[in-house]
N, C-alpha and C. Protein backbone atom coordinates (compact mmCIF):
# COMPACT_ATOMS: atom_id res chain seq x y z
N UNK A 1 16.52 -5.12 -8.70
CA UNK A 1 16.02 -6.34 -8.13
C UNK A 1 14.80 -6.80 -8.93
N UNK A 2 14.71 -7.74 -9.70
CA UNK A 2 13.65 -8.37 -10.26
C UNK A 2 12.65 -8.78 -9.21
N UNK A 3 11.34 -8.65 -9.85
CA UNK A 3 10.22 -9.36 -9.09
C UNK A 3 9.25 -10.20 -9.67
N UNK A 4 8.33 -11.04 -9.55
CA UNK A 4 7.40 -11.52 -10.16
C UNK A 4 6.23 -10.04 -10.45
N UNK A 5 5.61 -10.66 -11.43
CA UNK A 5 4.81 -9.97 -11.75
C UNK A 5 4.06 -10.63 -13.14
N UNK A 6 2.51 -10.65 -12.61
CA UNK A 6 1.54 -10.98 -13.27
C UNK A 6 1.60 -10.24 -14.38
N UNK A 7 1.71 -10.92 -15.93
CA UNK A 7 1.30 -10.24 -17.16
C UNK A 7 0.37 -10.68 -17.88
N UNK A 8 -0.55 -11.56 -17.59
CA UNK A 8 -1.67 -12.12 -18.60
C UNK A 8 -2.17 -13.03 -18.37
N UNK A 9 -3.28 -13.49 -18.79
CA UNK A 9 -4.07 -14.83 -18.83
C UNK A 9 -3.55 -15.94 -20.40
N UNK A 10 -2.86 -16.44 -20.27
CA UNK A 10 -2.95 -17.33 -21.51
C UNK A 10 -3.37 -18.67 -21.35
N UNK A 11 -4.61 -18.98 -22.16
CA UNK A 11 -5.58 -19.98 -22.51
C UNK A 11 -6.28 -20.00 -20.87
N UNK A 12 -6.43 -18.87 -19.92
CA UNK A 12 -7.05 -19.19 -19.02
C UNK A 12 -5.88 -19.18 -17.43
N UNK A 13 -4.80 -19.33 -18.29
CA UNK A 13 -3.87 -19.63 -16.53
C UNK A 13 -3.09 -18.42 -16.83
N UNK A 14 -3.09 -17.85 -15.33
CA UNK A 14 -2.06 -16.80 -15.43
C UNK A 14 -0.54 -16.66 -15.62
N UNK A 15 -0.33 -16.00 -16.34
CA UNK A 15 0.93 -15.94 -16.63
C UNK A 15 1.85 -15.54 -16.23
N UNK A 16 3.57 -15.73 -15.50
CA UNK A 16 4.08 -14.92 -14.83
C UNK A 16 5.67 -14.47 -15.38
N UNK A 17 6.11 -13.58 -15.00
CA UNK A 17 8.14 -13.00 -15.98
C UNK A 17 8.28 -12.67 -14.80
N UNK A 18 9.60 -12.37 -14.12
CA UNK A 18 10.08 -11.78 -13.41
C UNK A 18 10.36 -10.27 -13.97
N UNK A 19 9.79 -9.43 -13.27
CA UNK A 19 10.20 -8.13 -13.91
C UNK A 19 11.23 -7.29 -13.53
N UNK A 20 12.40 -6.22 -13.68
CA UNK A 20 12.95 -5.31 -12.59
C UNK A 20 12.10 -4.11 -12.69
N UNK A 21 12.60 -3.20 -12.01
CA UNK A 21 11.65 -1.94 -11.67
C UNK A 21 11.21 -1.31 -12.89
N UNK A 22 12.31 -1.03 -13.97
CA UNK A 22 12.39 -0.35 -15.29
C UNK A 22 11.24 -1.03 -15.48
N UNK A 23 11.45 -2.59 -16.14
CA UNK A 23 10.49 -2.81 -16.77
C UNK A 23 8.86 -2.85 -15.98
N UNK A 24 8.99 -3.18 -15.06
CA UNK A 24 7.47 -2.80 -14.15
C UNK A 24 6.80 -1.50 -15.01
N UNK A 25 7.86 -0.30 -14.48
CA UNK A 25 7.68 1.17 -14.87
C UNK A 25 7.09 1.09 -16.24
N UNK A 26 7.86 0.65 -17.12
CA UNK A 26 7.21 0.92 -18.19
C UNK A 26 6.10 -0.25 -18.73
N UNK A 27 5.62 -0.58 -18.14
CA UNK A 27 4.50 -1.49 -18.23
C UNK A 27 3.17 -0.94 -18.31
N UNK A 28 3.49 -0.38 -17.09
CA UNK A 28 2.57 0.35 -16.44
C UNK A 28 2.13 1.59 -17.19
N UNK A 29 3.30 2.55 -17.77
CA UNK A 29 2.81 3.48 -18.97
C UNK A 29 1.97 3.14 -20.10
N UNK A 30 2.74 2.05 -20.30
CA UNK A 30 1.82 1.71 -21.34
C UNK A 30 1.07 1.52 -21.14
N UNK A 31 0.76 0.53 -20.30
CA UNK A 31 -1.16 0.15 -19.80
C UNK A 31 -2.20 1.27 -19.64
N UNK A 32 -1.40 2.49 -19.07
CA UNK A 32 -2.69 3.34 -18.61
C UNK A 32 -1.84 4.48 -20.05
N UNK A 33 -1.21 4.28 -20.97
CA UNK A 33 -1.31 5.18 -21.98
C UNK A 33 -0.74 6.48 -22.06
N UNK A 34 0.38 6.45 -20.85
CA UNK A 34 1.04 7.21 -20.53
C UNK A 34 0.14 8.70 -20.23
N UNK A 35 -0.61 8.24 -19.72
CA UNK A 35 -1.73 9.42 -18.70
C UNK A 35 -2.03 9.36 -17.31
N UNK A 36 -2.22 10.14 -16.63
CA UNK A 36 -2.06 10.13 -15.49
C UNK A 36 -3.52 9.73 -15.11
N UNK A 37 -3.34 8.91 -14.01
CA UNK A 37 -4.75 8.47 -13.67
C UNK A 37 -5.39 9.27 -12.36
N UNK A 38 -4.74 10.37 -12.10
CA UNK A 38 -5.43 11.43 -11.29
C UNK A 38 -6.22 12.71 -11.61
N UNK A 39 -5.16 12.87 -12.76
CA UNK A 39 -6.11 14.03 -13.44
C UNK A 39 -6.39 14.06 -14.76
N UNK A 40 -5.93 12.86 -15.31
CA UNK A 40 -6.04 12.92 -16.80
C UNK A 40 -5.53 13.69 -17.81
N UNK A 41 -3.77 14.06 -17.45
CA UNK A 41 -2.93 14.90 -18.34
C UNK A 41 -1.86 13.80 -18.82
N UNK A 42 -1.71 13.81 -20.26
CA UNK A 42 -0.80 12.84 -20.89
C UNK A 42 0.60 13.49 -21.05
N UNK A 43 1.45 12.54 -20.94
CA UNK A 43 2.77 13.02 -21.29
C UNK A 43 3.46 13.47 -22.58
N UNK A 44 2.02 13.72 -23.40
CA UNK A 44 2.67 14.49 -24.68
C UNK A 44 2.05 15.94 -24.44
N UNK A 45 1.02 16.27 -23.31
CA UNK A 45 1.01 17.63 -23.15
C UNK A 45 1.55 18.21 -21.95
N UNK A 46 2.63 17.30 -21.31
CA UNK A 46 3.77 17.89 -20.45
C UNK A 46 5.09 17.53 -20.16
N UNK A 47 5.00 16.74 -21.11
CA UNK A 47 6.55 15.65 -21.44
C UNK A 47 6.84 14.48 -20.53
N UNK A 48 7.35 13.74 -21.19
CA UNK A 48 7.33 12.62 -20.06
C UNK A 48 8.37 12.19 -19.16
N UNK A 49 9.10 13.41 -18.77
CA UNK A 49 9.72 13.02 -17.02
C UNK A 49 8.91 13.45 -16.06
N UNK A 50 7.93 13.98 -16.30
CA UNK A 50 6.64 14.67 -15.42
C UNK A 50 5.62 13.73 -15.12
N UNK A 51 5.52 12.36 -15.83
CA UNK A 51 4.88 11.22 -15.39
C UNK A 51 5.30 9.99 -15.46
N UNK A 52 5.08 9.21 -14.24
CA UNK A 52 5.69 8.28 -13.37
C UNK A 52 4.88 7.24 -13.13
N UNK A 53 5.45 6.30 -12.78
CA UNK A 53 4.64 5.23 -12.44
C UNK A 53 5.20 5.05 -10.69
N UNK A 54 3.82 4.78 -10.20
CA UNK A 54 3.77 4.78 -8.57
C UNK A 54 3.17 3.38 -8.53
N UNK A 55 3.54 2.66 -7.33
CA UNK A 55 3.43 1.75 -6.51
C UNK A 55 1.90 2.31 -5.49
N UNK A 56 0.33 1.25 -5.98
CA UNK A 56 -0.77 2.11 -5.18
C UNK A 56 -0.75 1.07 -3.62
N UNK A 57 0.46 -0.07 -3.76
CA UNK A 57 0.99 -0.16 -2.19
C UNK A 57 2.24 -0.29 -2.19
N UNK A 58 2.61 0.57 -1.06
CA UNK A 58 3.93 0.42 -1.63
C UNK A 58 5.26 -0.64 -0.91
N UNK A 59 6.13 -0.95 -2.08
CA UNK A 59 7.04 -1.97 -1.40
C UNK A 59 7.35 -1.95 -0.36
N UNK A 60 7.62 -0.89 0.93
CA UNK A 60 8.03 -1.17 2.06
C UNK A 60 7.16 -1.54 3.24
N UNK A 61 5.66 -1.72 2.46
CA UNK A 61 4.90 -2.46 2.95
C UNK A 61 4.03 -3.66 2.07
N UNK A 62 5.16 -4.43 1.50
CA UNK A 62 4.46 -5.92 1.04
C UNK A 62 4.10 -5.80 -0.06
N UNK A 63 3.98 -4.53 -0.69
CA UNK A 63 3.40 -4.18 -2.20
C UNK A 63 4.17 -5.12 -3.13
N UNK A 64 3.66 -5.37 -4.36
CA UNK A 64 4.67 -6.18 -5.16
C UNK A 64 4.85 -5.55 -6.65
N UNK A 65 5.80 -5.66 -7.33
CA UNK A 65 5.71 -5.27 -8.75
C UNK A 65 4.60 -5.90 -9.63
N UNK A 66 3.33 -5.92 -9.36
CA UNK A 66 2.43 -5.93 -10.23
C UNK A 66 1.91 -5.47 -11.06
N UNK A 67 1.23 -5.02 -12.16
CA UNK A 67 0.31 -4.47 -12.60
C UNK A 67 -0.40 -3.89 -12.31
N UNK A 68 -1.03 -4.66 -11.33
CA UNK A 68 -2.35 -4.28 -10.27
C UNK A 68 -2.12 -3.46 -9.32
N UNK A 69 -1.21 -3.43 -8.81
CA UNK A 69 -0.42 -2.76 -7.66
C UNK A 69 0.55 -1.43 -8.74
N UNK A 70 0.22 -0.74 -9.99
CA UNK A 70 0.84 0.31 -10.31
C UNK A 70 -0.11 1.17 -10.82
N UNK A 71 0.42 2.71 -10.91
CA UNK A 71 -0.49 3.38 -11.36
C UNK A 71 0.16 4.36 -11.90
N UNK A 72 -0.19 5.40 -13.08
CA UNK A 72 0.79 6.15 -13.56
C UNK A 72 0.21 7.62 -12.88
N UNK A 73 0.98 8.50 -12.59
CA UNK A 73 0.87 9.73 -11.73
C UNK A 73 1.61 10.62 -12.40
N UNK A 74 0.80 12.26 -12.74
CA UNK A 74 1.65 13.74 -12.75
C UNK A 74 2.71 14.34 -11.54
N UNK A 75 3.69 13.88 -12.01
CA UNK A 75 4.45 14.78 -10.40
C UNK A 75 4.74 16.13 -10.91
N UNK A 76 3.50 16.87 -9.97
CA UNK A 76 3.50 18.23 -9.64
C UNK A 76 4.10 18.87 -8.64
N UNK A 77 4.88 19.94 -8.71
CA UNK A 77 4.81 20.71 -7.60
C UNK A 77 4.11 20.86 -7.06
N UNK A 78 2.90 21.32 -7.47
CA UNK A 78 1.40 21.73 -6.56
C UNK A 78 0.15 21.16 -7.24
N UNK A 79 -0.46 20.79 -6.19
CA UNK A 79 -1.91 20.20 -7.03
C UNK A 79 -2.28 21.08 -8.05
N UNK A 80 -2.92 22.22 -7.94
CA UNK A 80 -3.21 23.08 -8.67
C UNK A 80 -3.06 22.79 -10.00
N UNK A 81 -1.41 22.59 -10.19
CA UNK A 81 -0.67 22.55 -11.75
C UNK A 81 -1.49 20.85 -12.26
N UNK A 82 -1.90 20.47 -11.18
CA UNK A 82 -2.13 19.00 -11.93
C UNK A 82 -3.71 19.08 -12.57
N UNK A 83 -4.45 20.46 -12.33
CA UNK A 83 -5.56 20.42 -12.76
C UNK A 83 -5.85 20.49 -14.20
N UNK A 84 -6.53 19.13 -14.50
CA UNK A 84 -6.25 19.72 -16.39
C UNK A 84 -7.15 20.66 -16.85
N UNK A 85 -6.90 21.92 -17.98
CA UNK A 85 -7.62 23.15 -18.50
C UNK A 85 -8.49 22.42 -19.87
């Protein structure tokens, strides 16, 4: 399902694409650099099906495919493992 989603300011007005989830997802890696913004472990020192991009509201409550509204996350089994050494 495509959604709107804010990608930029050009000459001042915001800019808008319809995105689907994929591309949301990988938007969002890129933006935050494919690092996790909880603990600060990148997906070249744990590979990258281990980090994800999350919804910080989520669609089944009004959240939208934004930018603003994503964040990239370590999915750990246990916190612990998400602590970086």
């Amino acid at each position: 399902m495509a959604m709107k989603c804010l990608i930029g300011m050009l000459n001042g007005v915001e800019t808008e694409k319809m995105m689907n989830n994929l591309e949301w997802a990988n938007s969002v890696k890129n933006r935050d650099n494919w690092t996790c913004q909880e603990c600060g472990v990148t997906a070249e020192e744990i590979g990258k099906r281990k980090i994800h991009a999350h919804h910080i509201k989520s669609i089944s409550k009004n959240g939208e495919n934004t930018l603003e509204n994503g964040c990239l996350l370590y999915t750990s089994p246990s916190p612990r493992d998400r602590q970086k050494s």
